[in-house]
C-alpha atoms as a PDB file:
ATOM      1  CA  UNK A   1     196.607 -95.203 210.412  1.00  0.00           C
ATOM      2  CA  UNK A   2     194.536 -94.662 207.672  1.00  0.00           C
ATOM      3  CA  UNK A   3     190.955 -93.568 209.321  1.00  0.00           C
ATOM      4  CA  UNK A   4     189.147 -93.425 205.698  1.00  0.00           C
ATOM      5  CA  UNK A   5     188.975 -97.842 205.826  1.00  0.00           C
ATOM      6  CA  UNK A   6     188.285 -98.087 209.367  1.00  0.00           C
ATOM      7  CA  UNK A   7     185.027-100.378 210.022  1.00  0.00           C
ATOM      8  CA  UNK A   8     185.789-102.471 206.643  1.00  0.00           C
ATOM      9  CA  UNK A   9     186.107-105.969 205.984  1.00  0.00           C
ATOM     10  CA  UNK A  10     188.878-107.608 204.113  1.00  0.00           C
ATOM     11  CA  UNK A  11     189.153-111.083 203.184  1.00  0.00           C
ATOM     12  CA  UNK A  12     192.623-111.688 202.464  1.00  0.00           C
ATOM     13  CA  UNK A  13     193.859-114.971 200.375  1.00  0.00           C
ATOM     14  CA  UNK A  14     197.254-116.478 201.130  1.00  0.00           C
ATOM     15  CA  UNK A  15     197.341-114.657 204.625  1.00  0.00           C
ATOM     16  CA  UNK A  16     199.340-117.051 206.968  1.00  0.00           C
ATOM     17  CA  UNK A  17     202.557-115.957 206.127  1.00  0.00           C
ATOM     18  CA  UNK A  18     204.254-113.428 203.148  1.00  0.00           C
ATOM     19  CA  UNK A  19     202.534-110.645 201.939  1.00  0.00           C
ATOM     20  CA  UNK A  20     198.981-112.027 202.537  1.00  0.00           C
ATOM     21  CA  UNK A  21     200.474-111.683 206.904  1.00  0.00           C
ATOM     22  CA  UNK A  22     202.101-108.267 206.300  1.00  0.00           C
ATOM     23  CA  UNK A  23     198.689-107.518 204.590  1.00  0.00           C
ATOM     24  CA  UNK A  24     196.701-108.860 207.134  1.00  0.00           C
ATOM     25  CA  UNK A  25     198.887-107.000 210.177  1.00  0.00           C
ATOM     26  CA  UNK A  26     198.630-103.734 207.985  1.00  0.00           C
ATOM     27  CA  UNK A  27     194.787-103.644 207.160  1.00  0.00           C
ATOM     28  CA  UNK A  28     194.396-104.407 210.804  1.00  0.00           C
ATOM     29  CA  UNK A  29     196.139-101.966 212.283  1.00  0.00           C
ATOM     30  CA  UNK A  30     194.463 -99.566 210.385  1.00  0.00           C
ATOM     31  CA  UNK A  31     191.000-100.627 211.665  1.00  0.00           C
ATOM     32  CA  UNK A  32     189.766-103.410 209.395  1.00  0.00           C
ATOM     33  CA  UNK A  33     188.437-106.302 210.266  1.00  0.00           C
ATOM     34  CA  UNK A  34     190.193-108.981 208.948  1.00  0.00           C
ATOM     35  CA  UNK A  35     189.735-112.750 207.619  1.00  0.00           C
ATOM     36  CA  UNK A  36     193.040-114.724 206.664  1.00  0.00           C
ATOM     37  CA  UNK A  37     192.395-117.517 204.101  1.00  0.00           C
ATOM     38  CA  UNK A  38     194.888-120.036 203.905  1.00  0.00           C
ATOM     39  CA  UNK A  39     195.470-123.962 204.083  1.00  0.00           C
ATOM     40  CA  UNK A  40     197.010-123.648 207.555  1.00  0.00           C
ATOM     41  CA  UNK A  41     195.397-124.011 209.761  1.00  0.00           C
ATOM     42  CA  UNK A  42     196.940-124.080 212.859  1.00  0.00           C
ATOM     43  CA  UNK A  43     199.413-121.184 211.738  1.00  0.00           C
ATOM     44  CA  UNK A  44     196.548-119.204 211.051  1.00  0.00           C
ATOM     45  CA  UNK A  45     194.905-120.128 214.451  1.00  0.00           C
ATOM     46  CA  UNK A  46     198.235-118.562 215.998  1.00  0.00           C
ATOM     47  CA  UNK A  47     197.843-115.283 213.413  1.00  0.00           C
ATOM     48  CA  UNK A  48     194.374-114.734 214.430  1.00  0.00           C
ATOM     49  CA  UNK A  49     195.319-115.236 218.215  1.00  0.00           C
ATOM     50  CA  UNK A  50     198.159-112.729 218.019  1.00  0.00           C
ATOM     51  CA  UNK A  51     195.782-110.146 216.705  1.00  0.00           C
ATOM     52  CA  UNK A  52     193.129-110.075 218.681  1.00  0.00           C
ATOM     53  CA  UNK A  53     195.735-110.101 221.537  1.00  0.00           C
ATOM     54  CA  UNK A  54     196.269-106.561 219.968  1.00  0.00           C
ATOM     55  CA  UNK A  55     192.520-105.829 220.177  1.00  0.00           C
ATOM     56  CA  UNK A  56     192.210-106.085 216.556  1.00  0.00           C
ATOM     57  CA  UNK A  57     188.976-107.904 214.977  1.00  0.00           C
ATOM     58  CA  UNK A  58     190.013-111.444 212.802  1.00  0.00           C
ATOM     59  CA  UNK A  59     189.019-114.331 211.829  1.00  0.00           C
ATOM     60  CA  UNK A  60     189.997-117.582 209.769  1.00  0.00           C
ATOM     61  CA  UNK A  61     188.926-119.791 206.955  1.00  0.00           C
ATOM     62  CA  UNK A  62     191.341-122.689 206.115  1.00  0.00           C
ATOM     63  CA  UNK A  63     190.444-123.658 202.892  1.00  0.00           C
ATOM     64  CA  UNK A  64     192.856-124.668 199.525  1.00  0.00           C
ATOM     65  CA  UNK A  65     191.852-122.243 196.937  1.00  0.00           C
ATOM     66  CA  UNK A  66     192.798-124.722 194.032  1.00  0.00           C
ATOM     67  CA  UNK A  67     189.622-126.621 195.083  1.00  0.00           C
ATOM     68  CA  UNK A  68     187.338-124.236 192.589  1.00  0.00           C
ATOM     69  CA  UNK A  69     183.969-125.916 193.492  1.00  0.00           C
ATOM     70  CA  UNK A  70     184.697-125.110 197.322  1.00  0.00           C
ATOM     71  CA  UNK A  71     185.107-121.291 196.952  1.00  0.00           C
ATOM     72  CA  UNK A  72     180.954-120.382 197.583  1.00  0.00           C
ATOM     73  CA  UNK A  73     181.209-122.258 201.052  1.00  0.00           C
ATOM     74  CA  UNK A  74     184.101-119.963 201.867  1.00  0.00           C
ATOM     75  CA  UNK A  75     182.457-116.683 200.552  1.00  0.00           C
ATOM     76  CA  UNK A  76     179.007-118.101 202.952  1.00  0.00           C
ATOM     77  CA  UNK A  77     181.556-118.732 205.933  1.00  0.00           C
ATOM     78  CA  UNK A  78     183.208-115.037 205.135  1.00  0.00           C
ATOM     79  CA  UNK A  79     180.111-113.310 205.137  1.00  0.00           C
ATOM     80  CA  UNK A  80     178.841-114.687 208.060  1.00  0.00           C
ATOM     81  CA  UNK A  81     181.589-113.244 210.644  1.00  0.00           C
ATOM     82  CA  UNK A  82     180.451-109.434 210.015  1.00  0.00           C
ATOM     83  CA  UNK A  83     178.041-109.505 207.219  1.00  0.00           C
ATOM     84  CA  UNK A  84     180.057-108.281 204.475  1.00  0.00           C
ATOM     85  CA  UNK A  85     183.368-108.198 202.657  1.00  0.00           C
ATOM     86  CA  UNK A  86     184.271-104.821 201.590  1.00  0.00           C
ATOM     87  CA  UNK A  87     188.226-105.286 200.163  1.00  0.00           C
ATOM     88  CA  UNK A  88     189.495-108.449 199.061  1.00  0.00           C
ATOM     89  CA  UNK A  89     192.715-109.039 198.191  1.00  0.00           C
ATOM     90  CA  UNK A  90     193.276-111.945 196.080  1.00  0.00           C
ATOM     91  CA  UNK A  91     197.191-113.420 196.767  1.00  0.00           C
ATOM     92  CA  UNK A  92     198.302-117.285 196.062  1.00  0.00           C
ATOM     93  CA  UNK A  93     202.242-118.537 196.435  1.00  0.00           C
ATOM     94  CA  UNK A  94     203.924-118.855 192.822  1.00  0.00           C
ATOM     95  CA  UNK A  95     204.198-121.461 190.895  1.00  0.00           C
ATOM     96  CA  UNK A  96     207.001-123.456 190.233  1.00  0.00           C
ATOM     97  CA  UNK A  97     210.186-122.299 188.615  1.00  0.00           C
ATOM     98  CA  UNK A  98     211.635-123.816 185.371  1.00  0.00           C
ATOM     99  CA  UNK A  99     212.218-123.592 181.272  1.00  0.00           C
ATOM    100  CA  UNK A 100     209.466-123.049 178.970  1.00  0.00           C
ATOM    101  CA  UNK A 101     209.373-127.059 177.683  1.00  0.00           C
ATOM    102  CA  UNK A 102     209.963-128.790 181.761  1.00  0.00           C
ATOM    103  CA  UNK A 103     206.139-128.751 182.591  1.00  0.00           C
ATOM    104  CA  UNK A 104     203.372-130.943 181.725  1.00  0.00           C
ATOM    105  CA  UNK A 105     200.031-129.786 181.088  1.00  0.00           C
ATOM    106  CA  UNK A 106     198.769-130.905 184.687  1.00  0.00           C
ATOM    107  CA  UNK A 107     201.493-128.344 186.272  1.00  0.00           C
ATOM    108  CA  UNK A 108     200.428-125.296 183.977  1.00  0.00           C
ATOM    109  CA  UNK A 109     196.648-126.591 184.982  1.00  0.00           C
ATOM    110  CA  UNK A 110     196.850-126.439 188.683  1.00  0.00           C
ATOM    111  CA  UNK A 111     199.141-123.304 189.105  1.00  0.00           C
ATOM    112  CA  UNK A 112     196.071-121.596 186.449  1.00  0.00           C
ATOM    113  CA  UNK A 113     194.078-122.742 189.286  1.00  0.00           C
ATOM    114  CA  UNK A 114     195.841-121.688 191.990  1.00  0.00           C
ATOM    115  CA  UNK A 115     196.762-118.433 190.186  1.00  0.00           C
ATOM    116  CA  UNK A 116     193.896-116.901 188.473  1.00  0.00           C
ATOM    117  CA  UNK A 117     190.943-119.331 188.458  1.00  0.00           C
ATOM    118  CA  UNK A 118     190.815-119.210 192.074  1.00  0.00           C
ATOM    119  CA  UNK A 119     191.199-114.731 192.370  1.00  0.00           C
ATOM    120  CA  UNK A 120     188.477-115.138 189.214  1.00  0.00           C
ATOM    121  CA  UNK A 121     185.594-116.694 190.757  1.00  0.00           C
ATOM    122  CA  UNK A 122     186.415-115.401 194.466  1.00  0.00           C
ATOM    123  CA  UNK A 123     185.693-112.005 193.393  1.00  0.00           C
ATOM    124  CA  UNK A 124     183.265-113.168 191.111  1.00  0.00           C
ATOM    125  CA  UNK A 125     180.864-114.516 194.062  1.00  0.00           C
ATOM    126  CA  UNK A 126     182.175-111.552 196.175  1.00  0.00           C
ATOM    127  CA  UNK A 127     182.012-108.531 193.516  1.00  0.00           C
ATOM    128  CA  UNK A 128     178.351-108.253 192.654  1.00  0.00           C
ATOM    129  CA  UNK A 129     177.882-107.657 197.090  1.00  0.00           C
ATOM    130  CA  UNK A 130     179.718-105.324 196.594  1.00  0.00           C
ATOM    131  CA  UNK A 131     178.285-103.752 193.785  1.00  0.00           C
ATOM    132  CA  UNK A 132     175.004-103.898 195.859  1.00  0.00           C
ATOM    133  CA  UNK A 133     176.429-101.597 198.442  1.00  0.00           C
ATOM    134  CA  UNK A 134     178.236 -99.184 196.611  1.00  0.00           C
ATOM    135  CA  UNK A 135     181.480 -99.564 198.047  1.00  0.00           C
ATOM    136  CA  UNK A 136     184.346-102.398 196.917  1.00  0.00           C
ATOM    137  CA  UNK A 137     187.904-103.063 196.620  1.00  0.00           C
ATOM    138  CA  UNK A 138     189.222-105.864 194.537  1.00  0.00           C
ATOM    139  CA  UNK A 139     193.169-105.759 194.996  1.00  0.00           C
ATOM    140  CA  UNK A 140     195.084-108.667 192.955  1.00  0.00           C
ATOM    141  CA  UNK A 141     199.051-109.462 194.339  1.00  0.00           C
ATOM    142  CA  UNK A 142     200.595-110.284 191.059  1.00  0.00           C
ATOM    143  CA  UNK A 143     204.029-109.876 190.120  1.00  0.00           C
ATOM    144  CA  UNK A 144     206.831-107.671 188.222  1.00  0.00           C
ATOM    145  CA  UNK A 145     206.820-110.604 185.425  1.00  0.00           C
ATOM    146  CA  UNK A 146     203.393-109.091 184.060  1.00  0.00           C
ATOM    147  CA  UNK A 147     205.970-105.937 182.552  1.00  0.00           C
ATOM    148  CA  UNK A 148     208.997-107.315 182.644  1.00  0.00           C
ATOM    149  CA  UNK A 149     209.528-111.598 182.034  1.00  0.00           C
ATOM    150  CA  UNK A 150     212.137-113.158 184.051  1.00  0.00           C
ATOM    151  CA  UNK A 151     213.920-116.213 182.985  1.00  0.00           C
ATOM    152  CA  UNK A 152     212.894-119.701 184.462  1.00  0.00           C
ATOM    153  CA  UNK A 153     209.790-118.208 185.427  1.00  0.00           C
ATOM    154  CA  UNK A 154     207.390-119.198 182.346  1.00  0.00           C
ATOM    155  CA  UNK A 155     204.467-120.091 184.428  1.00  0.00           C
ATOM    156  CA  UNK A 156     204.491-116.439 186.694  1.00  0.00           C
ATOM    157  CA  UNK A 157     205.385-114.968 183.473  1.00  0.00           C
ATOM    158  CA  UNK A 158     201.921-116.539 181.723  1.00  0.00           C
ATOM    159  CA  UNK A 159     199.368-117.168 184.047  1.00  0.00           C
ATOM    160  CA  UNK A 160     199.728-113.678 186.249  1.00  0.00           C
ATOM    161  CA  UNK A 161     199.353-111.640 182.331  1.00  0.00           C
ATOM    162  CA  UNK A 162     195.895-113.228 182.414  1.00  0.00           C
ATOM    163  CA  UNK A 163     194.865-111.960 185.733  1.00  0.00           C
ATOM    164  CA  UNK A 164     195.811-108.493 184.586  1.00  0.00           C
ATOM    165  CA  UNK A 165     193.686-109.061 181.506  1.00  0.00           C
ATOM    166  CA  UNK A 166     190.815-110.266 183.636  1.00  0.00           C
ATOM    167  CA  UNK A 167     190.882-107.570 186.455  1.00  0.00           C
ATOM    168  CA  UNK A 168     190.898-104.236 183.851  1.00  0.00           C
ATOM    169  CA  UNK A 169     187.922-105.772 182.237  1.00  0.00           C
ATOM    170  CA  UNK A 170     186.619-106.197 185.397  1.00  0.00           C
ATOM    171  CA  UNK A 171     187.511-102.859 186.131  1.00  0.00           C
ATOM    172  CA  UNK A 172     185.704-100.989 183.462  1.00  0.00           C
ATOM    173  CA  UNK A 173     182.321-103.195 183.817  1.00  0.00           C
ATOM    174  CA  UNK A 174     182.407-102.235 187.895  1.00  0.00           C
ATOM    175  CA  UNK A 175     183.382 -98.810 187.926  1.00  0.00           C
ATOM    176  CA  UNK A 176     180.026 -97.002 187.966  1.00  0.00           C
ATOM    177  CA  UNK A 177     179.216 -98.979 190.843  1.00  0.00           C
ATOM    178  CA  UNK A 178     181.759 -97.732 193.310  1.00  0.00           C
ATOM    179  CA  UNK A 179     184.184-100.824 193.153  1.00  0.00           C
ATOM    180  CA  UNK A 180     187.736-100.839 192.025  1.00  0.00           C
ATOM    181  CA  UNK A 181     189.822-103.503 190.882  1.00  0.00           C
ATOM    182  CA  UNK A 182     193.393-103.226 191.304  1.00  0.00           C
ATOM    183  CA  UNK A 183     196.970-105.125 190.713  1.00  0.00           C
ATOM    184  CA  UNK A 184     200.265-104.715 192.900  1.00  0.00           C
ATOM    185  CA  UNK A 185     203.209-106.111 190.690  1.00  0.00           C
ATOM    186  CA  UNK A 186     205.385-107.098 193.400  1.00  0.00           C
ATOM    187  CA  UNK A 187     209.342-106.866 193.367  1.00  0.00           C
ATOM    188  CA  UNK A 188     211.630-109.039 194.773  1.00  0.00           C
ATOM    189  CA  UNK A 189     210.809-109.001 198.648  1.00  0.00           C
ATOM    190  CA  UNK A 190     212.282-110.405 201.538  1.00  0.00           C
ATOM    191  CA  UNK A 191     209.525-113.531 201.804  1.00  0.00           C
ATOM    192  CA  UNK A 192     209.671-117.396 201.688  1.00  0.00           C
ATOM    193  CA  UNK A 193     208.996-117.099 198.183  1.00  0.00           C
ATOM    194  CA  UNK A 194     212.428-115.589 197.155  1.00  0.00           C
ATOM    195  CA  UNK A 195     214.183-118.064 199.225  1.00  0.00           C
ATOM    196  CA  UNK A 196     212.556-121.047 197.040  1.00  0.00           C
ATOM    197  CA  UNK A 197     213.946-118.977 194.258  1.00  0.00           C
ATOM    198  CA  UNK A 198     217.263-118.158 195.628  1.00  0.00           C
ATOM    199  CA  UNK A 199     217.333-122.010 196.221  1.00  0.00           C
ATOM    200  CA  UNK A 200     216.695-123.084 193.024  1.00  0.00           C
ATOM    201  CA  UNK A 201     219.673-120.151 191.182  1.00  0.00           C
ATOM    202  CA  UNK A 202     221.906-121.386 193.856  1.00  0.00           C
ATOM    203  CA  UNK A 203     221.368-125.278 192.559  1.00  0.00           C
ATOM    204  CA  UNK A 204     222.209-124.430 189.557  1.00  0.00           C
ATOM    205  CA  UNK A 205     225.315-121.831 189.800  1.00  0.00           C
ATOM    206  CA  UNK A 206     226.955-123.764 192.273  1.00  0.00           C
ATOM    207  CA  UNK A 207     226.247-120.017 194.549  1.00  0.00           C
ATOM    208  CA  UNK A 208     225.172-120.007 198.158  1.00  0.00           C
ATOM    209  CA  UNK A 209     222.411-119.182 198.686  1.00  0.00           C
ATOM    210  CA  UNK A 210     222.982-115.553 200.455  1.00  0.00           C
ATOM    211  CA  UNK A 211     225.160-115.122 197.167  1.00  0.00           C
ATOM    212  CA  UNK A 212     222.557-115.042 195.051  1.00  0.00           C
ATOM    213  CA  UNK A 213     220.304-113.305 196.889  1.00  0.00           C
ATOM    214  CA  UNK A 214     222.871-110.542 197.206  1.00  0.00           C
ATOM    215  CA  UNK A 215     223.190-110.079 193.118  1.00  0.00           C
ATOM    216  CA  UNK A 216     219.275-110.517 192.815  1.00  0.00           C
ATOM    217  CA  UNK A 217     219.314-107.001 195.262  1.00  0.00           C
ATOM    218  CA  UNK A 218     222.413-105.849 193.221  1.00  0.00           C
ATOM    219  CA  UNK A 219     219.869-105.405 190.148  1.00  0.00           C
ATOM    220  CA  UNK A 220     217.596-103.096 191.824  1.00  0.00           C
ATOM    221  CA  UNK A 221     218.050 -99.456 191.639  1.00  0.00           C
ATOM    222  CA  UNK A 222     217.261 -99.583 195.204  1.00  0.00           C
ATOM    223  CA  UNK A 223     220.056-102.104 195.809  1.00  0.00           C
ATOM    224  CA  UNK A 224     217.467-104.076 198.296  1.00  0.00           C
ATOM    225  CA  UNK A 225     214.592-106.205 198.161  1.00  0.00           C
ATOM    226  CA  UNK A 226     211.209-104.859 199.480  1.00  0.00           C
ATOM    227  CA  UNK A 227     210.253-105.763 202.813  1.00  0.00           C
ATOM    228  CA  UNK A 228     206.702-107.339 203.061  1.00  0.00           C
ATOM    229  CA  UNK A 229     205.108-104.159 204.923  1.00  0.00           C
ATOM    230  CA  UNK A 230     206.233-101.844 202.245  1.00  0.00           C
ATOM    231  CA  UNK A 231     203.990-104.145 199.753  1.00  0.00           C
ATOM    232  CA  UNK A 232     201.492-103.696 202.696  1.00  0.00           C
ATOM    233  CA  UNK A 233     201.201-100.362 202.472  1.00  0.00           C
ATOM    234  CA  UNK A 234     200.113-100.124 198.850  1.00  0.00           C
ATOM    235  CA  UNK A 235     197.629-102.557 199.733  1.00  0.00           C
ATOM    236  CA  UNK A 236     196.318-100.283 202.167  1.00  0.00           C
ATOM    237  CA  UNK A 237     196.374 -97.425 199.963  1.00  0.00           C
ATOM    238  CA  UNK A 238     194.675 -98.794 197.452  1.00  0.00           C
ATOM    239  CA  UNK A 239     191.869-100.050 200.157  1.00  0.00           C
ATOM    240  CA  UNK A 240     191.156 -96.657 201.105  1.00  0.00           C
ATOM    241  CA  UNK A 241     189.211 -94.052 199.892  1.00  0.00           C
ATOM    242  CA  UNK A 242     192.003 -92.238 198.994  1.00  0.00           C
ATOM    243  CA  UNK A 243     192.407 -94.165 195.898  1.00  0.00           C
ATOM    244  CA  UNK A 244     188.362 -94.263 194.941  1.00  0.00           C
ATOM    245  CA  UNK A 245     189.541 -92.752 191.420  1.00  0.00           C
ATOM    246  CA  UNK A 246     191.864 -95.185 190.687  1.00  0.00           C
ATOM    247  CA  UNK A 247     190.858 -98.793 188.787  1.00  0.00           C
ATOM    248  CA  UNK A 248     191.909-100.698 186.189  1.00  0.00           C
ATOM    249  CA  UNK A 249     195.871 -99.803 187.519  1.00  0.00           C
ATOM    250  CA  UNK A 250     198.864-102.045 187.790  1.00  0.00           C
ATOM    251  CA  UNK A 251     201.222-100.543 190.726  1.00  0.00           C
ATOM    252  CA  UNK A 252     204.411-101.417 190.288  1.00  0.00           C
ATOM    253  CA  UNK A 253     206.339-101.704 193.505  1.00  0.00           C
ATOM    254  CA  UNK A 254     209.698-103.278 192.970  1.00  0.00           C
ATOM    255  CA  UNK A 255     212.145-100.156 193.859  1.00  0.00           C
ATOM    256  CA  UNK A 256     212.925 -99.286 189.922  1.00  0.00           C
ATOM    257  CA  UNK A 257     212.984-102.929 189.215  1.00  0.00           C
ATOM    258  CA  UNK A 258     210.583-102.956 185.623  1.00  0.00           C
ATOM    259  CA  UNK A 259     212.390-100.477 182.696  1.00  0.00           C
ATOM    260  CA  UNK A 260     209.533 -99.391 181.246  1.00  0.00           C
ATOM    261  CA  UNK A 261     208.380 -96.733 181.121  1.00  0.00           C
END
């Protein structure tokens, strides 16, 4: 448990299953009070119920972050459970697969909605609280394909390289005021998300499914894909006071995954 976050508030996007859950189950066990954000609302009804059966503090908010002009009810609605939000850790589901020329200009619109418009004015009603008390984490779930492209995934590949533009800027303008923003680039993890991937390869190779999710793993140093809690735990870190001197950082986590250096 990590005492140094105990007493904080996260609200945490995308929490009713993936890494916003493992996020959610982490931050809580280590004393935060939580909010999860999703559409769901009856999954995150059960979420909320199973921890406070643990004696943890949460709450919901079922909202669709796409829906721009409904984010300052949700901040209203977030402050009003304990007064505050201290970490918030923006996470939305990718966006559709495909070539660079397969999308029309209403797809790349709502997955730049869904994908950085929506982490961009979140923090941007939540930040300047923050700011106000001295004390703030902004923590953005982004991806490996902000160091390293992969094929078929244009619109990651795009539209997460503009949230890591957005949250160093960020970064530098907050900094004197105790808040730091932060990005996790994710590696292949054991989540829904790869599934829909594995899915989609297996479609088109004429693979199973468990094939080619075994030669996605096979190109990891590590030889596996990261379980949810592991992506979790740098959440966590990052949340904590240990990590008060670092901002403006993009943590890979991804087992050796990205070869740069």
């Amino acid at each position: 448990m990590d005492e140094d976050i105990r007493g904080r508030v996260a609200l945490i996007c995308g929490a009713s299953r993936g890494l916003g859950w493992a996020c959610a189950q982490k931050l809580s066990e280590d004393g935060v009070a939580v909010i999860l954000l999703s559409r769901n609302k009856v999954l995150l009804a059960e979420r909320v119920k199973e921890l406070k059966s643990r004696g943890r503090d949460a709450e919901f908010i079922a909202a669709d972050l796409s829906k721009i002009n409904g984010l300052p009810s949700i901040v209203e609605r977030a402050d009003s459970f304990w007064g505050k939000v201290d970490i918030l850790v923006n996470n939305a589901g990718g966006p559709p697969s495909g070539p660079s020329l397969s999308f029309k200009p209403a797809v790349w619109e709502h997955a730049f909605r869904q994908n950085f418009l929506s982490a961009e004015e979140l923090t941007k009603f939540l930040i300047p609280r923050m700011a106000e008390r001295g004390w703030g984490r902004i923590i953005n779930l982004t991806s490996i394909t902000v160091k390293q492209p992969v094929e078929n995934l244009v619109l990651s590949n795009s539209i997460r390289m503009a949230v890591i533009g957005w949250a160093k800027t960020l970064s530098l303008e907050f900094a004197h005021l105790g808040v730091t923003v932060n990005n996790i680039a994710t590696g292949y993890t054991l989540t829904e998300r790869i599934n829909e991937l594995a899915t989609v390869k297996a479609e088109q190779s004429g693979k199973s499914v468990g094939e080619v999710i075994n030669s996605m793993a096979a190109n990891i140093p590590m030889k596996r894909m990261a379980k949810p809690e592991e992506i979790a735990s740098a959440v966590a870190f990052l949340a904590g006071d240990s990590a008060g001197y670092i901002t403006g950082v993009t943590l890979p986590v991804d087992g050796g995954y990205i070869l740069g250096m």
